[in-house]
PDB file of N, CA and C in Angstrom:
ATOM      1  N   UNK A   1     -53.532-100.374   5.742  1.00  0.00           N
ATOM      2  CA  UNK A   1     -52.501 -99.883   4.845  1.00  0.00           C
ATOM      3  C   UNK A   1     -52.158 -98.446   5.220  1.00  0.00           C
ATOM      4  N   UNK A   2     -51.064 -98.524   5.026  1.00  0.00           N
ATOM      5  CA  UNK A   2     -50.524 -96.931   5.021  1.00  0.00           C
ATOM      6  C   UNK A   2     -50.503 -96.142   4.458  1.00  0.00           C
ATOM      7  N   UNK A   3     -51.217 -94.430   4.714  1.00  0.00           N
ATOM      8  CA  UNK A   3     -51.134 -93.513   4.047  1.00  0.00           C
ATOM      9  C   UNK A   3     -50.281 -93.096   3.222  1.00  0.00           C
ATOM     10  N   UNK A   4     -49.887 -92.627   1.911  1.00  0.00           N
ATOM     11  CA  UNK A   4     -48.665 -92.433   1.589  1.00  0.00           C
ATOM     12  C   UNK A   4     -48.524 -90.879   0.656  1.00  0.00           C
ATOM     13  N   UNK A   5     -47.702 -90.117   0.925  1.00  0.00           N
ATOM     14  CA  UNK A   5     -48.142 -88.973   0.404  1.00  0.00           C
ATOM     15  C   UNK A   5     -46.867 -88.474  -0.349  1.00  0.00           C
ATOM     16  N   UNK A   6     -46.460 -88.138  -1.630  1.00  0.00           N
ATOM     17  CA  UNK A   6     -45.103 -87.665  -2.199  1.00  0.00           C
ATOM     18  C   UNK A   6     -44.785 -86.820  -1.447  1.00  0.00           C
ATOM     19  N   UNK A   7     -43.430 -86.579  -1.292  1.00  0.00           N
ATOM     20  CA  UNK A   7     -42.757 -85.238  -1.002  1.00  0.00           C
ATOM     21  C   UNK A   7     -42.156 -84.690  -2.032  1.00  0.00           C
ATOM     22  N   UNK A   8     -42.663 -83.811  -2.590  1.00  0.00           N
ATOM     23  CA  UNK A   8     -42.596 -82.763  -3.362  1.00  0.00           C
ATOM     24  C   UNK A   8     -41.780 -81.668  -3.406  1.00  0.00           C
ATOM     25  N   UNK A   9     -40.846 -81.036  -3.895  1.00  0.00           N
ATOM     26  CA  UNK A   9     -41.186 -79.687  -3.853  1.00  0.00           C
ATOM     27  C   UNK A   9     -40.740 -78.976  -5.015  1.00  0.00           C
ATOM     28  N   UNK A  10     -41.614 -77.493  -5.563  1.00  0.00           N
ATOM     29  CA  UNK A  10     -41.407 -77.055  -6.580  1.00  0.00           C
ATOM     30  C   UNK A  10     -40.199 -76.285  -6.761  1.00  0.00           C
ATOM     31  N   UNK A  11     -39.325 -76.570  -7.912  1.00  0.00           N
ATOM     32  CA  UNK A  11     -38.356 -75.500  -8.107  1.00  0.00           C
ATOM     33  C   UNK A  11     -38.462 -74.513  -8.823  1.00  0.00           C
ATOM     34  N   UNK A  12     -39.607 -74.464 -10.008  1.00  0.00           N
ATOM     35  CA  UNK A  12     -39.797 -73.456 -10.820  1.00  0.00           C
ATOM     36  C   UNK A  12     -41.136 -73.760 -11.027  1.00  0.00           C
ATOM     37  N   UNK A  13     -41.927 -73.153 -11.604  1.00  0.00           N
ATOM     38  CA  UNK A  13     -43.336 -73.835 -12.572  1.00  0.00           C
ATOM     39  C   UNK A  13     -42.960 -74.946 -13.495  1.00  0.00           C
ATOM     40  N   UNK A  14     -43.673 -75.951 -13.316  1.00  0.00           N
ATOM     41  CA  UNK A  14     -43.474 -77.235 -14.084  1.00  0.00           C
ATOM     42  C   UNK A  14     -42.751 -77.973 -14.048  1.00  0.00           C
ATOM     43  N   UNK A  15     -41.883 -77.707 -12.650  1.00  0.00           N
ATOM     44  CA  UNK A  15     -40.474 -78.571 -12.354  1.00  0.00           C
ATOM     45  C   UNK A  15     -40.789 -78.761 -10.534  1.00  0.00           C
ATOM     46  N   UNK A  16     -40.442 -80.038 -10.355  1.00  0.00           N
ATOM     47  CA  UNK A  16     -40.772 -80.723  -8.808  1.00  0.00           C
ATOM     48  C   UNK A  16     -39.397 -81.338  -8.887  1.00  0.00           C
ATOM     49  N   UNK A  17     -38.862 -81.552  -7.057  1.00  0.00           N
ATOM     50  CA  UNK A  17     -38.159 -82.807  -7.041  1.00  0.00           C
ATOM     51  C   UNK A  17     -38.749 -83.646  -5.926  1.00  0.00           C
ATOM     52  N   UNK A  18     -38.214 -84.896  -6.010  1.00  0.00           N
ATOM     53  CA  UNK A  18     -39.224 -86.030  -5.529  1.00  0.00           C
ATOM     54  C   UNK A  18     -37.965 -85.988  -4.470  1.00  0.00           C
ATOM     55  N   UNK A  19     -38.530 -86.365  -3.139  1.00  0.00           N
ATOM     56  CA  UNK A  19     -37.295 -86.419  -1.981  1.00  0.00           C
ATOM     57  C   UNK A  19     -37.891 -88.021  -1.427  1.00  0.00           C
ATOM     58  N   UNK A  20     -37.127 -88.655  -0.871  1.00  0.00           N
ATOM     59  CA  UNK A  20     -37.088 -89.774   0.144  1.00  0.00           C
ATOM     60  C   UNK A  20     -36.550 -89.166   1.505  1.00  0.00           C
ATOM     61  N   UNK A  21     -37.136 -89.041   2.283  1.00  0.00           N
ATOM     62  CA  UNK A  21     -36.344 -88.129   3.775  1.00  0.00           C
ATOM     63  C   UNK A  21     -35.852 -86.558   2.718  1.00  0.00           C
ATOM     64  N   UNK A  22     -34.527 -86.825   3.078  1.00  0.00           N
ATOM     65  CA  UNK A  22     -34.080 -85.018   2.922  1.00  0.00           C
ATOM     66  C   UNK A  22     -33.364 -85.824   1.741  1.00  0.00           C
ATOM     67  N   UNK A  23     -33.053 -86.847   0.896  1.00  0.00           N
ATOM     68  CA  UNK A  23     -32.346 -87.197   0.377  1.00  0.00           C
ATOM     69  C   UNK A  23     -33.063 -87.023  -1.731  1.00  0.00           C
ATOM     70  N   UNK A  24     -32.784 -86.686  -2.858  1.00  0.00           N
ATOM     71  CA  UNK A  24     -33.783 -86.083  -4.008  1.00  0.00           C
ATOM     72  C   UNK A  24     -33.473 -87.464  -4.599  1.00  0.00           C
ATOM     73  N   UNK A  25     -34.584 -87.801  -4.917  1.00  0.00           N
ATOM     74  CA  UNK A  25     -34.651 -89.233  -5.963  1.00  0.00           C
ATOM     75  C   UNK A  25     -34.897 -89.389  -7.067  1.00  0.00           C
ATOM     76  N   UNK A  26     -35.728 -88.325  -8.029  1.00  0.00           N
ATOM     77  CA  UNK A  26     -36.179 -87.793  -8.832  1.00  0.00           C
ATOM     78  C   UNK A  26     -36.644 -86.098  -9.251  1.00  0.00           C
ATOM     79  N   UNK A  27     -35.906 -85.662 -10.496  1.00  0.00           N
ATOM     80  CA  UNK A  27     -37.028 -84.639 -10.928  1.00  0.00           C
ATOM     81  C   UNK A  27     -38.273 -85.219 -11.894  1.00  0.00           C
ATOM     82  N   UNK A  28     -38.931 -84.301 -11.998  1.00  0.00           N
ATOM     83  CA  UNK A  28     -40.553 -84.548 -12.647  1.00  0.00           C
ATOM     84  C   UNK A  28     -40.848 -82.976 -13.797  1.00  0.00           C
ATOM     85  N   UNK A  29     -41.037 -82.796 -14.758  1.00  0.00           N
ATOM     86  CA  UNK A  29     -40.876 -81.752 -15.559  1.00  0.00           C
ATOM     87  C   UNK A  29     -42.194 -82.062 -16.288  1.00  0.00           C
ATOM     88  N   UNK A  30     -42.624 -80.343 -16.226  1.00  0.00           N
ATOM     89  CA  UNK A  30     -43.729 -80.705 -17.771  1.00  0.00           C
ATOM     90  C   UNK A  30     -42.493 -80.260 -18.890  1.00  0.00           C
ATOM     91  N   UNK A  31     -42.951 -80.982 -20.311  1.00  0.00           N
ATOM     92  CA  UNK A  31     -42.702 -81.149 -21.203  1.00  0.00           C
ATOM     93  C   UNK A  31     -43.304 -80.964 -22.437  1.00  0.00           C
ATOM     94  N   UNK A  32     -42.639 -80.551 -23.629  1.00  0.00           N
ATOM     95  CA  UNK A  32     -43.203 -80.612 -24.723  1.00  0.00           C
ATOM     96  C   UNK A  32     -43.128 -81.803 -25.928  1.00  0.00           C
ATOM     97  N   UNK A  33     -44.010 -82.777 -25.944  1.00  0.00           N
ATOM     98  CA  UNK A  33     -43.194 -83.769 -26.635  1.00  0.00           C
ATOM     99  C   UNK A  33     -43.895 -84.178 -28.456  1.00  0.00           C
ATOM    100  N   UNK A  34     -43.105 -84.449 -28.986  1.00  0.00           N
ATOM    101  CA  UNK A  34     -44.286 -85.190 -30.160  1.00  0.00           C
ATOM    102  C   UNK A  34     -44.326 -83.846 -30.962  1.00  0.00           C
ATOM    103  N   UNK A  35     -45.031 -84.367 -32.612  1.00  0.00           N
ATOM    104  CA  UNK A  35     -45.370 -83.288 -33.059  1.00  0.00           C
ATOM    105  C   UNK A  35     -46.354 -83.329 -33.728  1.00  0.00           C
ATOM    106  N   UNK A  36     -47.780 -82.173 -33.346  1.00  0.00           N
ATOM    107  CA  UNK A  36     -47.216 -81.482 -32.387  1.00  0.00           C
ATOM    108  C   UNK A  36     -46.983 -81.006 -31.261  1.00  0.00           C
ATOM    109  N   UNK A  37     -46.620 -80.647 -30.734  1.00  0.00           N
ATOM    110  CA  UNK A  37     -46.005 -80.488 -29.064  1.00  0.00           C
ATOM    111  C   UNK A  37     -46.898 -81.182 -28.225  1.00  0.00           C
ATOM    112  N   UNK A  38     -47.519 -81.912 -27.501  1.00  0.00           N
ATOM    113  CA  UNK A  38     -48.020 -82.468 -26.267  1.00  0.00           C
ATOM    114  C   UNK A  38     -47.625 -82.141 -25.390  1.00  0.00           C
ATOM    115  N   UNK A  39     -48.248 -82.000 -24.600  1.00  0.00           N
ATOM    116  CA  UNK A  39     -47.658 -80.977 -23.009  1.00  0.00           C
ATOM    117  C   UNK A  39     -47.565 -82.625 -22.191  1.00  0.00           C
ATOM    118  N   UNK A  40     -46.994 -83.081 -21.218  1.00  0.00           N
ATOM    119  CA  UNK A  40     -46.596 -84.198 -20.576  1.00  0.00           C
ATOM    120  C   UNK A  40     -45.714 -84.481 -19.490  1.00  0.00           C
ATOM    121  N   UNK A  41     -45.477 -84.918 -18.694  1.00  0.00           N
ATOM    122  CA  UNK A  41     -44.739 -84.715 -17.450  1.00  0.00           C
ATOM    123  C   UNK A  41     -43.300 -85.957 -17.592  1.00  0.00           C
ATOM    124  N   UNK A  42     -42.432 -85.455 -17.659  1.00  0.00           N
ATOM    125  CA  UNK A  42     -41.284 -86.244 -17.768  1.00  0.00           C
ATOM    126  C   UNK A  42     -40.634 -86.775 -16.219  1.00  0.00           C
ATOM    127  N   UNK A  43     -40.320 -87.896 -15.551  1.00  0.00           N
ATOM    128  CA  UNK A  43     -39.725 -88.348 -14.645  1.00  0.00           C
ATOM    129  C   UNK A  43     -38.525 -89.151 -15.132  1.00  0.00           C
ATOM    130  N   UNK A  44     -37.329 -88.318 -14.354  1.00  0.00           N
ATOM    131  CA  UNK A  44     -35.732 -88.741 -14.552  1.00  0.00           C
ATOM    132  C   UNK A  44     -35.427 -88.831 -13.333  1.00  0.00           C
ATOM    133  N   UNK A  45     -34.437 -90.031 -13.167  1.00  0.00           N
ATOM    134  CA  UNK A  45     -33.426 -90.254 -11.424  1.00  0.00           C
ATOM    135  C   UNK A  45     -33.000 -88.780 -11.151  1.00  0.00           C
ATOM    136  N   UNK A  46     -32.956 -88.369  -9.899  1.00  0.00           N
ATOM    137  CA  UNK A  46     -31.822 -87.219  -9.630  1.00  0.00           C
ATOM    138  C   UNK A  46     -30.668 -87.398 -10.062  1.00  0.00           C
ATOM    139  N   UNK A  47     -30.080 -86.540 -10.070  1.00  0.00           N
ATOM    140  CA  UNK A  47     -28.475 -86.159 -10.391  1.00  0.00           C
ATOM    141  C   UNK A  47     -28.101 -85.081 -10.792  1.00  0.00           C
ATOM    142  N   UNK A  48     -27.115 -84.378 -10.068  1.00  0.00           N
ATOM    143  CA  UNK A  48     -26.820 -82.759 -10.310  1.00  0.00           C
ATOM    144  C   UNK A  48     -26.519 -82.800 -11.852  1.00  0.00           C
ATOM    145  N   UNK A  49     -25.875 -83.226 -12.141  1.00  0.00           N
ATOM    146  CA  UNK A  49     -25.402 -83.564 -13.813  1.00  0.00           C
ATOM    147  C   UNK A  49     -26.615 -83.847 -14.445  1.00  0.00           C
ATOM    148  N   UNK A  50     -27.504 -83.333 -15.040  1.00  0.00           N
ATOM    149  CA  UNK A  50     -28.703 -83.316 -15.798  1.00  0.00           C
ATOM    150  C   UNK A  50     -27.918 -84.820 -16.772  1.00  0.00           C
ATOM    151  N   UNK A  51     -27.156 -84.730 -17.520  1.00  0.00           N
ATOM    152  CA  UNK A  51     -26.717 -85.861 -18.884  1.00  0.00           C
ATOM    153  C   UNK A  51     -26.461 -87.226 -17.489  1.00  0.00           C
ATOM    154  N   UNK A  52     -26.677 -87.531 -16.590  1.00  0.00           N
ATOM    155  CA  UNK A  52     -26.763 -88.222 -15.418  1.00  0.00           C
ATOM    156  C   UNK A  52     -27.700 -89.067 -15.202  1.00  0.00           C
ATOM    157  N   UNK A  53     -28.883 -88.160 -15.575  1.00  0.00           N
ATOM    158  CA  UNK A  53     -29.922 -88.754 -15.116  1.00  0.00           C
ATOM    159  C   UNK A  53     -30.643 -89.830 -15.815  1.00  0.00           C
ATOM    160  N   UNK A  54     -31.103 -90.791 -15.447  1.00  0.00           N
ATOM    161  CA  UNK A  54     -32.119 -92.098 -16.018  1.00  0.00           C
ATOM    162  C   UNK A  54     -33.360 -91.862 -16.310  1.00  0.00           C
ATOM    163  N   UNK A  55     -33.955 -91.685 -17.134  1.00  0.00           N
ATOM    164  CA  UNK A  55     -35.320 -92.082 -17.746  1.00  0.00           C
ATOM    165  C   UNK A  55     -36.283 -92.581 -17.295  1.00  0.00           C
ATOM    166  N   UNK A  56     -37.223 -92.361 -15.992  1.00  0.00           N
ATOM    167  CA  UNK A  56     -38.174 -93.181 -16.019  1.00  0.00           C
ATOM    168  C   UNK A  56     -39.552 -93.397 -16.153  1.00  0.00           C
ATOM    169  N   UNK A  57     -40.286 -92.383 -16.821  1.00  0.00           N
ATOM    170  CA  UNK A  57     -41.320 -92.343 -17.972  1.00  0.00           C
ATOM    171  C   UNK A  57     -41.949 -90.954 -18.034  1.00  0.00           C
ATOM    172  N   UNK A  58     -43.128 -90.767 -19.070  1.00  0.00           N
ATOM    173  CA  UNK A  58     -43.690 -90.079 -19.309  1.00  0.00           C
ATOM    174  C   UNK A  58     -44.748 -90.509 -18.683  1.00  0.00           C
ATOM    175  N   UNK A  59     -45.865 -89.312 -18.636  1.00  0.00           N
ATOM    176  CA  UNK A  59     -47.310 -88.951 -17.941  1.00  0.00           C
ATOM    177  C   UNK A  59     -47.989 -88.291 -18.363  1.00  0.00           C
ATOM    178  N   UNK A  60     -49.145 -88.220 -18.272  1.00  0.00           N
ATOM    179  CA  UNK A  60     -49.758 -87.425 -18.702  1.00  0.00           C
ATOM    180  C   UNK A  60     -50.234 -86.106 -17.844  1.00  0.00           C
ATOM    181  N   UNK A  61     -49.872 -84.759 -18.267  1.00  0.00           N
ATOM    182  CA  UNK A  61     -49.653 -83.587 -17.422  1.00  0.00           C
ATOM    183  C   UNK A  61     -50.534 -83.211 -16.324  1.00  0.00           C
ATOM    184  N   UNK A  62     -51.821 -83.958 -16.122  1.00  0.00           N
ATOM    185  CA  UNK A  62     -52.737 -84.023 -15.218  1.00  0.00           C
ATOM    186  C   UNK A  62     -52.620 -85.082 -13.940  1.00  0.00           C
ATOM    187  N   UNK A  63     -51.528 -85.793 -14.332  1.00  0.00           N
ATOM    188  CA  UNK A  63     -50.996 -87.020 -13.390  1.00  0.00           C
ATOM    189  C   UNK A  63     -49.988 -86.818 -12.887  1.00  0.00           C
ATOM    190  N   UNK A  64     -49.648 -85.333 -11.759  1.00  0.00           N
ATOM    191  CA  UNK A  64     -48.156 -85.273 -11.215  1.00  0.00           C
ATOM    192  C   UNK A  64     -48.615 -86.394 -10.179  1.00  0.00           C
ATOM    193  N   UNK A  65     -49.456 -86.826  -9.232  1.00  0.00           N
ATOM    194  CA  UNK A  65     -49.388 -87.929  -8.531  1.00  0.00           C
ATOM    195  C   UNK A  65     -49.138 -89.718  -8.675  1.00  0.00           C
ATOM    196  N   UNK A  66     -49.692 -89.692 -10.373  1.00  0.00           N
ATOM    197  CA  UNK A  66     -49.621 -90.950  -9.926  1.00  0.00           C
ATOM    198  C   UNK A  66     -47.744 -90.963 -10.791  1.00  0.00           C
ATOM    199  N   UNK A  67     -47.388 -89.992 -11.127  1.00  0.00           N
ATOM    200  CA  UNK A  67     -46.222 -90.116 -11.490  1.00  0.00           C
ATOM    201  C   UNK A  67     -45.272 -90.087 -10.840  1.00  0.00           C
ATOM    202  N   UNK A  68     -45.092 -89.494  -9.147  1.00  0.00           N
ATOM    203  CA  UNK A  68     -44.668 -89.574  -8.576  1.00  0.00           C
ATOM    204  C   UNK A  68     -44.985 -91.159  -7.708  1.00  0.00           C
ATOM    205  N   UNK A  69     -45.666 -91.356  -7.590  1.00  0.00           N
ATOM    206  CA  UNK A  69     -46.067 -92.881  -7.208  1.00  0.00           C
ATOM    207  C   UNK A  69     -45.188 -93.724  -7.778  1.00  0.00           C
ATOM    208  N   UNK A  70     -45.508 -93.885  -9.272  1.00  0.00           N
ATOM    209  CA  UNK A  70     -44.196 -94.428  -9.802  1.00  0.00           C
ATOM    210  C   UNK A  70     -43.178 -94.432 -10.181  1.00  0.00           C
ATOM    211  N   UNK A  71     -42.513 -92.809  -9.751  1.00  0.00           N
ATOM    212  CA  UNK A  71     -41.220 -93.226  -9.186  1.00  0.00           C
ATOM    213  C   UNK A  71     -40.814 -93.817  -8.177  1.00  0.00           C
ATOM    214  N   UNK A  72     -41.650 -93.746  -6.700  1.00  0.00           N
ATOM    215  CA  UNK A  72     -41.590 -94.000  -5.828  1.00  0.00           C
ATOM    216  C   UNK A  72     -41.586 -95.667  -5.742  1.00  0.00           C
ATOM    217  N   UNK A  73     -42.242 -96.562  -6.845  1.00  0.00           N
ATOM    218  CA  UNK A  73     -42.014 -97.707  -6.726  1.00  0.00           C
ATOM    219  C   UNK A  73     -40.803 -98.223  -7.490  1.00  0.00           C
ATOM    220  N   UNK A  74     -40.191 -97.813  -8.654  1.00  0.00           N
ATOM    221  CA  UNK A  74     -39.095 -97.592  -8.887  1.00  0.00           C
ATOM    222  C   UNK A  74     -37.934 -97.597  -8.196  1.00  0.00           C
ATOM    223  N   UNK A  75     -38.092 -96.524  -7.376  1.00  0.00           N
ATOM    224  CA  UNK A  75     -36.920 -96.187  -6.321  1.00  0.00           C
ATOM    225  C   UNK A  75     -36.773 -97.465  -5.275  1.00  0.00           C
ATOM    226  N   UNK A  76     -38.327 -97.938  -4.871  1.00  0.00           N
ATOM    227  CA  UNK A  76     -38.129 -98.925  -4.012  1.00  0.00           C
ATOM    228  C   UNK A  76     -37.702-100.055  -4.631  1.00  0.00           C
ATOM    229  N   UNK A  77     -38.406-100.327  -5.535  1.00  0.00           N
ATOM    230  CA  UNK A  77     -37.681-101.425  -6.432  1.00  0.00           C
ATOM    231  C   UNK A  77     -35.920-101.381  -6.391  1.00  0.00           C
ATOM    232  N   UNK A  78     -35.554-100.499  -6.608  1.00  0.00           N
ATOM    233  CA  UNK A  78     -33.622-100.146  -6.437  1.00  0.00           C
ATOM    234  C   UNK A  78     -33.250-100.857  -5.024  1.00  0.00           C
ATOM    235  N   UNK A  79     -34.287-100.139  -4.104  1.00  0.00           N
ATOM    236  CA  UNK A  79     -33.221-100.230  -3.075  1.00  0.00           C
ATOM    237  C   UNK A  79     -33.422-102.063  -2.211  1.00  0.00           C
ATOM    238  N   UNK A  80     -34.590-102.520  -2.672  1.00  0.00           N
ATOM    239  CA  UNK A  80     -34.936-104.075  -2.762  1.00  0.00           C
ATOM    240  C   UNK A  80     -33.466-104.751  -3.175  1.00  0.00           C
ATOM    241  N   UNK A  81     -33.768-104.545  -4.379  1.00  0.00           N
ATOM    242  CA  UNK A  81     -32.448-105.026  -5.237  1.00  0.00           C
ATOM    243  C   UNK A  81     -31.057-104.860  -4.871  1.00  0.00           C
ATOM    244  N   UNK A  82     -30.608-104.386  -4.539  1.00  0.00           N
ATOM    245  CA  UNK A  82     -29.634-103.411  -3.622  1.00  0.00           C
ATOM    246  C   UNK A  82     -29.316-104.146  -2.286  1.00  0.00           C
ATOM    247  N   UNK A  83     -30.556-104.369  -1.450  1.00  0.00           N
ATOM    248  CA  UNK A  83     -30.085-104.406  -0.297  1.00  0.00           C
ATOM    249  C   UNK A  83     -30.168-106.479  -0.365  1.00  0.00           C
ATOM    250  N   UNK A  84     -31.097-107.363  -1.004  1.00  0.00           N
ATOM    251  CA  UNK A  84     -30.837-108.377  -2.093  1.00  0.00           C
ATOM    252  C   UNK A  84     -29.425-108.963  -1.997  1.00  0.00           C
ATOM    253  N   UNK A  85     -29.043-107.898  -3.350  1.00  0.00           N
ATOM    254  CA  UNK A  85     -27.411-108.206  -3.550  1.00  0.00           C
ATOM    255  C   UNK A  85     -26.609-108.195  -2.360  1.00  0.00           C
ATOM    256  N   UNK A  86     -26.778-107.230  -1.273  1.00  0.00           N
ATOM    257  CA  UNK A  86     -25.984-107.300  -0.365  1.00  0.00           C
ATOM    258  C   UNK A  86     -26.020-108.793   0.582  1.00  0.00           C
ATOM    259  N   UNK A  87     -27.436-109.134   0.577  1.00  0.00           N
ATOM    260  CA  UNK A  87     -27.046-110.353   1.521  1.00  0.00           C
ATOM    261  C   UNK A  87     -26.816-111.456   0.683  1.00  0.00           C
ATOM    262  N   UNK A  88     -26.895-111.404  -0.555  1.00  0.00           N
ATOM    263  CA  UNK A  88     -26.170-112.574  -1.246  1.00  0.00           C
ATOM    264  C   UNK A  88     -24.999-112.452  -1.337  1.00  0.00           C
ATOM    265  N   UNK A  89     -24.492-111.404  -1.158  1.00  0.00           N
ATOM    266  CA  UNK A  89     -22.686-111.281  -1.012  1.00  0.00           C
ATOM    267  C   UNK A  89     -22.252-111.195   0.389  1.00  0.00           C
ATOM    268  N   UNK A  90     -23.065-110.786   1.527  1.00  0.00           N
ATOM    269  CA  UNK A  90     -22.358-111.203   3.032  1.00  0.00           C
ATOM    270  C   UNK A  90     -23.035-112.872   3.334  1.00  0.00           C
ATOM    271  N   UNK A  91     -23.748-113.295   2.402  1.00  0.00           N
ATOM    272  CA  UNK A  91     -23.579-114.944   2.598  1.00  0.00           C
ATOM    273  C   UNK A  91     -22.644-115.806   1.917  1.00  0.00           C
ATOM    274  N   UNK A  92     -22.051-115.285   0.736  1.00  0.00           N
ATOM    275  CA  UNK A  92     -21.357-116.090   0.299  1.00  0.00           C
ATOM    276  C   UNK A  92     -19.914-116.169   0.662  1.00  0.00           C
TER     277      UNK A  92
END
């Protein structure tokens, strides 16, 4: 099996973006959630437009890895699906 390692990088304290090649797939944020406050790591799709972005879970603030993991299966999951649809539409 293959090694697999996030690509990361920080933009501020408590804020990462998740890259595929040079291309951003996700930010990752700590957070304050609940009351009262819980500290927690939020993962949303990229998109320059913050009101853009998709939802794809909470973590717990000690888990920036495995949270990036699952975006990373997420993302692959998309592009499965994606590339899927495409050959069911250049077969039909």
């Amino acid at each position: 099996m293959r090694y697999w390692t996030p690509k990361l990088r920080t933009v501020r304290d408590g804020e990462w973006v998740q890259f595929d090649r040079g291309r951003r797939i996700a930010i990752i944020r700590r957070i304050g959630a609940g009351h009262p406050p819980r500290e927690l790591l939020r993962a949303d799709t990229w998109a320059d437009d913050p009101l853009a972005r998709e939802f794809l879970g909470y973590f717990p603030v000690d888990e920036l890895r495995l949270a990036a993991e699952m975006v990373w299966e997420v993302y692959q999951a998309a592009i499965d699906a994606r590339k899927s649809r495409g050959r069911a539409r250049a077969a039909a």
